[in-house]
PDB file of N, CA and C in Angstrom:
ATOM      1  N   UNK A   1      31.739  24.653 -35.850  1.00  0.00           N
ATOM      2  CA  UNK A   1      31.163  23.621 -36.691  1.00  0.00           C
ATOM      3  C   UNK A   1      32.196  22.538 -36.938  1.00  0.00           C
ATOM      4  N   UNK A   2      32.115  21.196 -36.720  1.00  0.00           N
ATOM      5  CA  UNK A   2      32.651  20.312 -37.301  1.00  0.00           C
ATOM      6  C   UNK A   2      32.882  20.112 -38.438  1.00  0.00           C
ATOM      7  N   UNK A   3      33.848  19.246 -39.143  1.00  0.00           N
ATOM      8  CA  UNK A   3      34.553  19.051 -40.337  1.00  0.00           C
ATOM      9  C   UNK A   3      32.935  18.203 -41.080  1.00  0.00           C
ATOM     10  N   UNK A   4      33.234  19.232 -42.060  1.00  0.00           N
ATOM     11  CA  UNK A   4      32.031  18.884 -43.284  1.00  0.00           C
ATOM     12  C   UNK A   4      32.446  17.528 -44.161  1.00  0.00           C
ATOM     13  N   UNK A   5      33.580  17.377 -44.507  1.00  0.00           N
ATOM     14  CA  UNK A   5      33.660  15.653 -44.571  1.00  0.00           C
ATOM     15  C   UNK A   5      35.584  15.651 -44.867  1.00  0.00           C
ATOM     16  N   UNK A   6      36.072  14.922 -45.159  1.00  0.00           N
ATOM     17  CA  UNK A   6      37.334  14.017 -45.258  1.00  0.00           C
ATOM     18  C   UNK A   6      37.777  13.148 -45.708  1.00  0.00           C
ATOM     19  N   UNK A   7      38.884  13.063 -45.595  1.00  0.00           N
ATOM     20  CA  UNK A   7      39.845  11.436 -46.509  1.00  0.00           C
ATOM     21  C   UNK A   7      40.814  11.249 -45.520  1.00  0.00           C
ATOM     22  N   UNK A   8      41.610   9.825 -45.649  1.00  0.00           N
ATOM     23  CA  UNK A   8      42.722   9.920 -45.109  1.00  0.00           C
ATOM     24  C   UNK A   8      43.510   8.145 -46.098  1.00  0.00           C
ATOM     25  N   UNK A   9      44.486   8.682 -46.445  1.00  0.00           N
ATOM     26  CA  UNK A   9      45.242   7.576 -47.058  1.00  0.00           C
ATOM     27  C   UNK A   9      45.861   6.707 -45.747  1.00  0.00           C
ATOM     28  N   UNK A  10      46.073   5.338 -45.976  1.00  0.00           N
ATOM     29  CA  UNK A  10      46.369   4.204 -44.802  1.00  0.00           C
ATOM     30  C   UNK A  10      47.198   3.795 -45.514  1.00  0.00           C
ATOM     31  N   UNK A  11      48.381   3.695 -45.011  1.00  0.00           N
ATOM     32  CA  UNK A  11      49.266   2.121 -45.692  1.00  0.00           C
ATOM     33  C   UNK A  11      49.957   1.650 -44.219  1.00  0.00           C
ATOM     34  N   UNK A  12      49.577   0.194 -44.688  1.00  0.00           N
ATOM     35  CA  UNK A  12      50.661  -0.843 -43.523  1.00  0.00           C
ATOM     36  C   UNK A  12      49.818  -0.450 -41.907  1.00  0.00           C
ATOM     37  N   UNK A  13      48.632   0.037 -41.731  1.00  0.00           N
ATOM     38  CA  UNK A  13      47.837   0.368 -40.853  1.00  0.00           C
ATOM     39  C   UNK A  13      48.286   2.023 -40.501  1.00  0.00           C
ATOM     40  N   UNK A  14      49.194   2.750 -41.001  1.00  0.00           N
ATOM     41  CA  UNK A  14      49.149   4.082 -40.871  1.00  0.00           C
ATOM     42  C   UNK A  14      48.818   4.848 -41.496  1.00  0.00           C
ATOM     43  N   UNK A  15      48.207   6.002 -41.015  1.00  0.00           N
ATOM     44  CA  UNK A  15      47.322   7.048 -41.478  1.00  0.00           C
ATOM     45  C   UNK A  15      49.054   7.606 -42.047  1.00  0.00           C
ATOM     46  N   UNK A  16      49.011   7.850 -43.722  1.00  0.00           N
ATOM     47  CA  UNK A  16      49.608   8.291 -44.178  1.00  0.00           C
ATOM     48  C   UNK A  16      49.342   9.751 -45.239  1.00  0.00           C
ATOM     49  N   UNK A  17      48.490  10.308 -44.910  1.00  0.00           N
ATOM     50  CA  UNK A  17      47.634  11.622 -45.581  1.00  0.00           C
ATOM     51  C   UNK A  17      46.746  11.615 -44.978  1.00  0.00           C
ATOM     52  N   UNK A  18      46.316  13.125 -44.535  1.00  0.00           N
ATOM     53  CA  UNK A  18      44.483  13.361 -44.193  1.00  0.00           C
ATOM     54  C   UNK A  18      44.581  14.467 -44.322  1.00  0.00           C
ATOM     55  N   UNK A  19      42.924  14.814 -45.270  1.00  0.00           N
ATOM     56  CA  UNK A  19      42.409  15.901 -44.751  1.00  0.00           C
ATOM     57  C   UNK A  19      40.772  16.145 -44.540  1.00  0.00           C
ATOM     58  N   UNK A  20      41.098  17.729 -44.468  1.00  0.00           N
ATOM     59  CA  UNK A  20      39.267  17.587 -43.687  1.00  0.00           C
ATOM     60  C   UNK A  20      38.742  19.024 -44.252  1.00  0.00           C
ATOM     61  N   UNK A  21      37.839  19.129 -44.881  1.00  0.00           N
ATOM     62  CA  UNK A  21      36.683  20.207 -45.389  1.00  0.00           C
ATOM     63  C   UNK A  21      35.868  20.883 -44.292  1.00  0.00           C
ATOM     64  N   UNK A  22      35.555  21.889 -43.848  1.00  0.00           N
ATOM     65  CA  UNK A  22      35.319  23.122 -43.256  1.00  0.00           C
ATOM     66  C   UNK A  22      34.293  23.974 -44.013  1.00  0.00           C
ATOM     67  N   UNK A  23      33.022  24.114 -43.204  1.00  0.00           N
ATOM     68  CA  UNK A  23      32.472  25.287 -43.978  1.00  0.00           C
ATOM     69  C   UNK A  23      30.930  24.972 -44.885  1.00  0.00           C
ATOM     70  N   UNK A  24      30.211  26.080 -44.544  1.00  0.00           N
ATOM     71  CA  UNK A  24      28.904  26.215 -45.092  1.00  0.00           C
ATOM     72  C   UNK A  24      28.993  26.666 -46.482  1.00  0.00           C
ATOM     73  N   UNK A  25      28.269  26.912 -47.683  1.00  0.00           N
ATOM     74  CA  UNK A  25      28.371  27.710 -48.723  1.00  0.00           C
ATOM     75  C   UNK A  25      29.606  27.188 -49.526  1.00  0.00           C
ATOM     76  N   UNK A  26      30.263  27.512 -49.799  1.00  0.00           N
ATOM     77  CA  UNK A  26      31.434  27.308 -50.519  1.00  0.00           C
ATOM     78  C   UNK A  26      32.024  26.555 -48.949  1.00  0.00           C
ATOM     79  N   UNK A  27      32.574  25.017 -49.210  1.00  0.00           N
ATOM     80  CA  UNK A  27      33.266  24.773 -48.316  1.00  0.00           C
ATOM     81  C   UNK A  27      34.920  24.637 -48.243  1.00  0.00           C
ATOM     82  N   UNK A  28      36.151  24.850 -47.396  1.00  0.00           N
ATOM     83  CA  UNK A  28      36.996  25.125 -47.708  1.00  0.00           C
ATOM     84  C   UNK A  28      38.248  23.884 -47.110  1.00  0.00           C
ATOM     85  N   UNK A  29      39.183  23.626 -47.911  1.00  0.00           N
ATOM     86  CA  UNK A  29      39.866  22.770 -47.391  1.00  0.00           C
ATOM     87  C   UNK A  29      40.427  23.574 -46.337  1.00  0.00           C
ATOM     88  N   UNK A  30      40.956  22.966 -44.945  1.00  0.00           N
ATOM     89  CA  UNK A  30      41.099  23.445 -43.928  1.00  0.00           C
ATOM     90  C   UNK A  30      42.205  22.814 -43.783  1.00  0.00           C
ATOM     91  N   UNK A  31      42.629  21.707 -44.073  1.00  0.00           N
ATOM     92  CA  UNK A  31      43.730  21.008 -43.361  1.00  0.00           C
ATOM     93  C   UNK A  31      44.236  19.798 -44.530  1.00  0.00           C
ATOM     94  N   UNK A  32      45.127  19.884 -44.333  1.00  0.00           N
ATOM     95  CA  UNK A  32      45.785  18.887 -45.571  1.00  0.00           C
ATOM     96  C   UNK A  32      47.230  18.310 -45.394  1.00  0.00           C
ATOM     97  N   UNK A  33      47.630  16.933 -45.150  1.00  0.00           N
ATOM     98  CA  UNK A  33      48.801  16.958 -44.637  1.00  0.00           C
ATOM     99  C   UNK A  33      49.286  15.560 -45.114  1.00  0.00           C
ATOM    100  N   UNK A  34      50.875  15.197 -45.700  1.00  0.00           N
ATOM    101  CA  UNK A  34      50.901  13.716 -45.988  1.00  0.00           C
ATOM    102  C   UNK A  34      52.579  13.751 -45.348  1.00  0.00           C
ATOM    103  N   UNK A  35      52.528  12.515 -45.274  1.00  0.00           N
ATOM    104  CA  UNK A  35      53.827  12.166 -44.303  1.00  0.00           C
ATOM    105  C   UNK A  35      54.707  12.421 -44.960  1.00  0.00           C
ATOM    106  N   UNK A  36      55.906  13.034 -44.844  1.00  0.00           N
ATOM    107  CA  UNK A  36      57.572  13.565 -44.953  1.00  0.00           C
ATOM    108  C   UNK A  36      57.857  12.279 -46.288  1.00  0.00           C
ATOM    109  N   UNK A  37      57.706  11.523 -45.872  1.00  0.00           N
ATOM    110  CA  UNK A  37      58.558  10.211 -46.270  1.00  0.00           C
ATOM    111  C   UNK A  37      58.102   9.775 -47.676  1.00  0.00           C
ATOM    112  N   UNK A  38      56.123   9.917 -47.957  1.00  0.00           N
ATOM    113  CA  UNK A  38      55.450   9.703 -49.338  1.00  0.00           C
ATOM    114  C   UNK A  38      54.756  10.931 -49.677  1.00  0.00           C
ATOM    115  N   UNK A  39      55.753  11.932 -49.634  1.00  0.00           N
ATOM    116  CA  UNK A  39      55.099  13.474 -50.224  1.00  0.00           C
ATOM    117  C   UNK A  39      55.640  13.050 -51.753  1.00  0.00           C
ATOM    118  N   UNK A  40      55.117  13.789 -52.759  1.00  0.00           N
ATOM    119  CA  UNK A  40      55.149  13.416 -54.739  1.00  0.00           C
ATOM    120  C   UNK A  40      54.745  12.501 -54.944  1.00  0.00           C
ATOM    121  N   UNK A  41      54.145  11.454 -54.487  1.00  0.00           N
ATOM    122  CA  UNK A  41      53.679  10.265 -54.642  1.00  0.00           C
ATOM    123  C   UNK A  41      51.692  10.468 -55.025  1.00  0.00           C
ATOM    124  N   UNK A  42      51.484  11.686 -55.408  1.00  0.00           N
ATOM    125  CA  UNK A  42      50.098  12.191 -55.553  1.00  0.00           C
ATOM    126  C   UNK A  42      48.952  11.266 -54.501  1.00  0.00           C
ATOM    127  N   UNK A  43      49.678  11.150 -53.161  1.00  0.00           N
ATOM    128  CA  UNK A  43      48.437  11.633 -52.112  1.00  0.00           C
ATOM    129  C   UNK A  43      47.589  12.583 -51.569  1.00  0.00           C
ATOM    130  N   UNK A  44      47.925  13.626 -52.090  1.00  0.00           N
ATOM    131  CA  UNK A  44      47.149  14.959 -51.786  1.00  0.00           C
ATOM    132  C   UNK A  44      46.515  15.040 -52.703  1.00  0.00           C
ATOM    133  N   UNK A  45      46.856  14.599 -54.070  1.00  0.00           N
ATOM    134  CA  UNK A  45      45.864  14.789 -55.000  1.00  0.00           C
ATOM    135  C   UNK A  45      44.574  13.989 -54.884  1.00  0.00           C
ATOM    136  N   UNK A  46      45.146  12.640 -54.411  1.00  0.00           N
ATOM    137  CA  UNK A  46      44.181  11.491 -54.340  1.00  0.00           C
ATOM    138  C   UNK A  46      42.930  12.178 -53.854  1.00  0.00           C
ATOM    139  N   UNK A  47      43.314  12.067 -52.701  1.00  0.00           N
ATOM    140  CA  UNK A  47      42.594  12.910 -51.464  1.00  0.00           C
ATOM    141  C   UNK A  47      41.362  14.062 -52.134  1.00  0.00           C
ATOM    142  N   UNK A  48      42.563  15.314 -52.992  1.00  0.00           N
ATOM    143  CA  UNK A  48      41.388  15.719 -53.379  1.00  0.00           C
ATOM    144  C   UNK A  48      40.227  15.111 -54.258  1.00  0.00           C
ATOM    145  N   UNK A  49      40.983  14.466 -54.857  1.00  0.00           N
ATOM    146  CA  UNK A  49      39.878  14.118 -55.519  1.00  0.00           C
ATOM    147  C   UNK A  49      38.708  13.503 -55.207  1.00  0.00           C
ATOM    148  N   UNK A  50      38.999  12.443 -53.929  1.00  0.00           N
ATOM    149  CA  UNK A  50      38.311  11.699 -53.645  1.00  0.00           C
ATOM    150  C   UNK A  50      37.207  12.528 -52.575  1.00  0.00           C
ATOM    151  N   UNK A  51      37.591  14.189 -52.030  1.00  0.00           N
ATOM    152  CA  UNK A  51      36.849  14.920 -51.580  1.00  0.00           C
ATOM    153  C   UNK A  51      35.754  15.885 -52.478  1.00  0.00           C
ATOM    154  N   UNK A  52      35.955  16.264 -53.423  1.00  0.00           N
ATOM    155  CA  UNK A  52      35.808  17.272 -54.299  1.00  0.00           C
ATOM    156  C   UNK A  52      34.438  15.875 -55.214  1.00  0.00           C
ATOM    157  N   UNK A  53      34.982  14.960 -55.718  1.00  0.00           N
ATOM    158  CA  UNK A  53      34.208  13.781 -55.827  1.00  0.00           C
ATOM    159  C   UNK A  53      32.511  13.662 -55.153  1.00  0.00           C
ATOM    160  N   UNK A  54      33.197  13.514 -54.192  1.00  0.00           N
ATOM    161  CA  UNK A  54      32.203  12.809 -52.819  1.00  0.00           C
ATOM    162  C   UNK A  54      30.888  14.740 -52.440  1.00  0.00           C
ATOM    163  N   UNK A  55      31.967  15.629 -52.582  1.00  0.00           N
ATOM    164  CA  UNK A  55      30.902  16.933 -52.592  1.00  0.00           C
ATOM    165  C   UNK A  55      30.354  17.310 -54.034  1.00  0.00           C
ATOM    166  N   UNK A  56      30.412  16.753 -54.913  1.00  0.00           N
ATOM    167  CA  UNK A  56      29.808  16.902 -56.344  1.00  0.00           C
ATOM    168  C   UNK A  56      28.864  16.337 -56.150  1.00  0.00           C
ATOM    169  N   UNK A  57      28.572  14.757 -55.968  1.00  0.00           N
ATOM    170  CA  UNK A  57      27.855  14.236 -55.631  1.00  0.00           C
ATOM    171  C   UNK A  57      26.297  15.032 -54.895  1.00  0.00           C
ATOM    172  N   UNK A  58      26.969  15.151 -53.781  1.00  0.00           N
ATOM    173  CA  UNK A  58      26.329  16.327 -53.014  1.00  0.00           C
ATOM    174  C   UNK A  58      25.356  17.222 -53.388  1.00  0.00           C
ATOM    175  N   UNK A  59      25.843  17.930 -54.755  1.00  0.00           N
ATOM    176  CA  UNK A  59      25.625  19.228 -55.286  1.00  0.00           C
ATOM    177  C   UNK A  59      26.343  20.202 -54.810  1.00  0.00           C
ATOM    178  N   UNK A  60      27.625  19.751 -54.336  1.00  0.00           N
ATOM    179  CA  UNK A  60      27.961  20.999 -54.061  1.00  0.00           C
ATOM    180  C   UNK A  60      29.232  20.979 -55.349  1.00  0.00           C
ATOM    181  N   UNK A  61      29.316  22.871 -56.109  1.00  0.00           N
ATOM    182  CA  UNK A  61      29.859  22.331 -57.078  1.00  0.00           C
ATOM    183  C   UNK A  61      31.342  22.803 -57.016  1.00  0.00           C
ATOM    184  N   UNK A  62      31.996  23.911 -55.789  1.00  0.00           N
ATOM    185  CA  UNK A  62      33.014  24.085 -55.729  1.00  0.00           C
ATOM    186  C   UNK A  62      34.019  23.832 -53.963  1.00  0.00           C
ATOM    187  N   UNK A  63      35.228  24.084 -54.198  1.00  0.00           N
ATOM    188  CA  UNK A  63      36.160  24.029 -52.902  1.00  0.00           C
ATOM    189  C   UNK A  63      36.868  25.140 -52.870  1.00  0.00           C
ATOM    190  N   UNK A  64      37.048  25.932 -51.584  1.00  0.00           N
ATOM    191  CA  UNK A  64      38.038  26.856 -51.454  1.00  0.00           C
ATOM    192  C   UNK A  64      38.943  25.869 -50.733  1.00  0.00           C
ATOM    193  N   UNK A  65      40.189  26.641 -51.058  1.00  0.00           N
ATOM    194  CA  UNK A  65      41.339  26.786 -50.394  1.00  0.00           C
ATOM    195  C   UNK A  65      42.497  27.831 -50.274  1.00  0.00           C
ATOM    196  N   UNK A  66      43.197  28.031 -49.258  1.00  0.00           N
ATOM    197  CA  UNK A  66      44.294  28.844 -49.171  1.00  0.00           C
ATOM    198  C   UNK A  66      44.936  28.171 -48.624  1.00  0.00           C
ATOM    199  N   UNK A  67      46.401  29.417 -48.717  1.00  0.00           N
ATOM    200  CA  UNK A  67      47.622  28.960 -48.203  1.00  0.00           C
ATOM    201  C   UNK A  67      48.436  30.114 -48.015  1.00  0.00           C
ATOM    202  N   UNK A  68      49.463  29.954 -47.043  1.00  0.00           N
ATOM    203  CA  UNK A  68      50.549  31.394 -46.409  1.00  0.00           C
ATOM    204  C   UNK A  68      51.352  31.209 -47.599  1.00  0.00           C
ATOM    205  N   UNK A  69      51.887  32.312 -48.017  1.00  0.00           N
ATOM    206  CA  UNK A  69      52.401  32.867 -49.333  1.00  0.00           C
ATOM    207  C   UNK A  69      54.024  32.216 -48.609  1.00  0.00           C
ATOM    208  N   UNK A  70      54.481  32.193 -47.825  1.00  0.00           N
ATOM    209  CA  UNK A  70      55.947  31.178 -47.464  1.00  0.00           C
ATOM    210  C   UNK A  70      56.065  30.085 -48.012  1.00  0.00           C
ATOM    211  N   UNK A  71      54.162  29.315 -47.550  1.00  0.00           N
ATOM    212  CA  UNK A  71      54.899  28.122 -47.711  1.00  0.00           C
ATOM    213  C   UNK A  71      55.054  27.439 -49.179  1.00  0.00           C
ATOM    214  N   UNK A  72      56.033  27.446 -50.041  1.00  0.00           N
ATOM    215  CA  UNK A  72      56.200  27.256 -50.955  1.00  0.00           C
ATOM    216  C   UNK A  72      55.771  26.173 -51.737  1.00  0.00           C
ATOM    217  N   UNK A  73      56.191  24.964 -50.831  1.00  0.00           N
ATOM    218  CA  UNK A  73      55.096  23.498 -51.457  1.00  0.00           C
ATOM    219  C   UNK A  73      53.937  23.699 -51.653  1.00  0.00           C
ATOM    220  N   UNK A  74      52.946  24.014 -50.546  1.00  0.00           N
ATOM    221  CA  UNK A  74      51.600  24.452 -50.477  1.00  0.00           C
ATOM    222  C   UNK A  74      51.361  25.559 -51.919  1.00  0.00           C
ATOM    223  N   UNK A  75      52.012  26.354 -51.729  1.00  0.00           N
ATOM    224  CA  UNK A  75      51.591  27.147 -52.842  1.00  0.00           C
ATOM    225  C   UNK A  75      51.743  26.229 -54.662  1.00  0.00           C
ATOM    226  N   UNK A  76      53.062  25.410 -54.868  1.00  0.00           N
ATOM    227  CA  UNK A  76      52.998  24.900 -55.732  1.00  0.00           C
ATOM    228  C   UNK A  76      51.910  24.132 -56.251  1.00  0.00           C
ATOM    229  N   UNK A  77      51.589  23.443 -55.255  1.00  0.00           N
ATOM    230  CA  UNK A  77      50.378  22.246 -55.028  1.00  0.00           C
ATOM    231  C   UNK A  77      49.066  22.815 -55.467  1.00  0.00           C
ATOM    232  N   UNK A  78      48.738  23.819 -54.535  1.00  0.00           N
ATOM    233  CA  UNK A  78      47.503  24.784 -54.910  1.00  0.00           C
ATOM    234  C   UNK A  78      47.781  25.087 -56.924  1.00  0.00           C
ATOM    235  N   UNK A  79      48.760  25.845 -56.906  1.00  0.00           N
ATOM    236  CA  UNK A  79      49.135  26.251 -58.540  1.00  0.00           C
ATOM    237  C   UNK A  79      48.579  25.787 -59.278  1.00  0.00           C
ATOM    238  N   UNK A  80      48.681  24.368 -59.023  1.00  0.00           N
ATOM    239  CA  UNK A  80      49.018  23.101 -60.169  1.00  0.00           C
ATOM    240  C   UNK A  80      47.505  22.474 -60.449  1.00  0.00           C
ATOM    241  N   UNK A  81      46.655  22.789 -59.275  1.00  0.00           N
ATOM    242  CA  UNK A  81      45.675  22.287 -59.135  1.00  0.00           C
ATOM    243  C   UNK A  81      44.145  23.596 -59.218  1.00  0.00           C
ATOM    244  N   UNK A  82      44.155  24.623 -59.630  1.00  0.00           N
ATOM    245  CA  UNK A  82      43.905  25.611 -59.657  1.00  0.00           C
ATOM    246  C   UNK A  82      43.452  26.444 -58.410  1.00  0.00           C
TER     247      UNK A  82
END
């Protein structure tokens, strides 16, 4: 199945964040990624929001996500965000 919907932040014509939603029923963030250079700059948050947003709308009323217990950013990020 193709990506159930997405964001992607642009600056200066580059794709500087994207991600993409996955999934029937509960759909799940699948992929999430912002450039080295403007990571803390709350583009991932943007993002979610502007995904989580756009599937409310929808009716749809929640998002999964995971993450590998290593990767430590990922896990903070998730934390912070429930």
């Amino acid at each position: 199945m193709g990506a159930l919907c997405g964001a992607v932040a642009v600056h200066s014509g580059a794709v500087r964040a994207a991600a993409l939603v996955h999934g029937q029923g509960t759909p799940t963030l699948t992929f999430l990624t912002v450039a080295a250079d403007v990571r803390e700059r709350g583009l991932a948050t943007g993002l979610l929001a502007c995904i989580t947003a756009g599937l409310h709308q929808q009716g749809v009323p929640e998002l999964a996500s995971a993450t590998s217990a290593t990767n430590t950013a990922s896990l903070r990020w998730h934390l912070t965000r429930g």
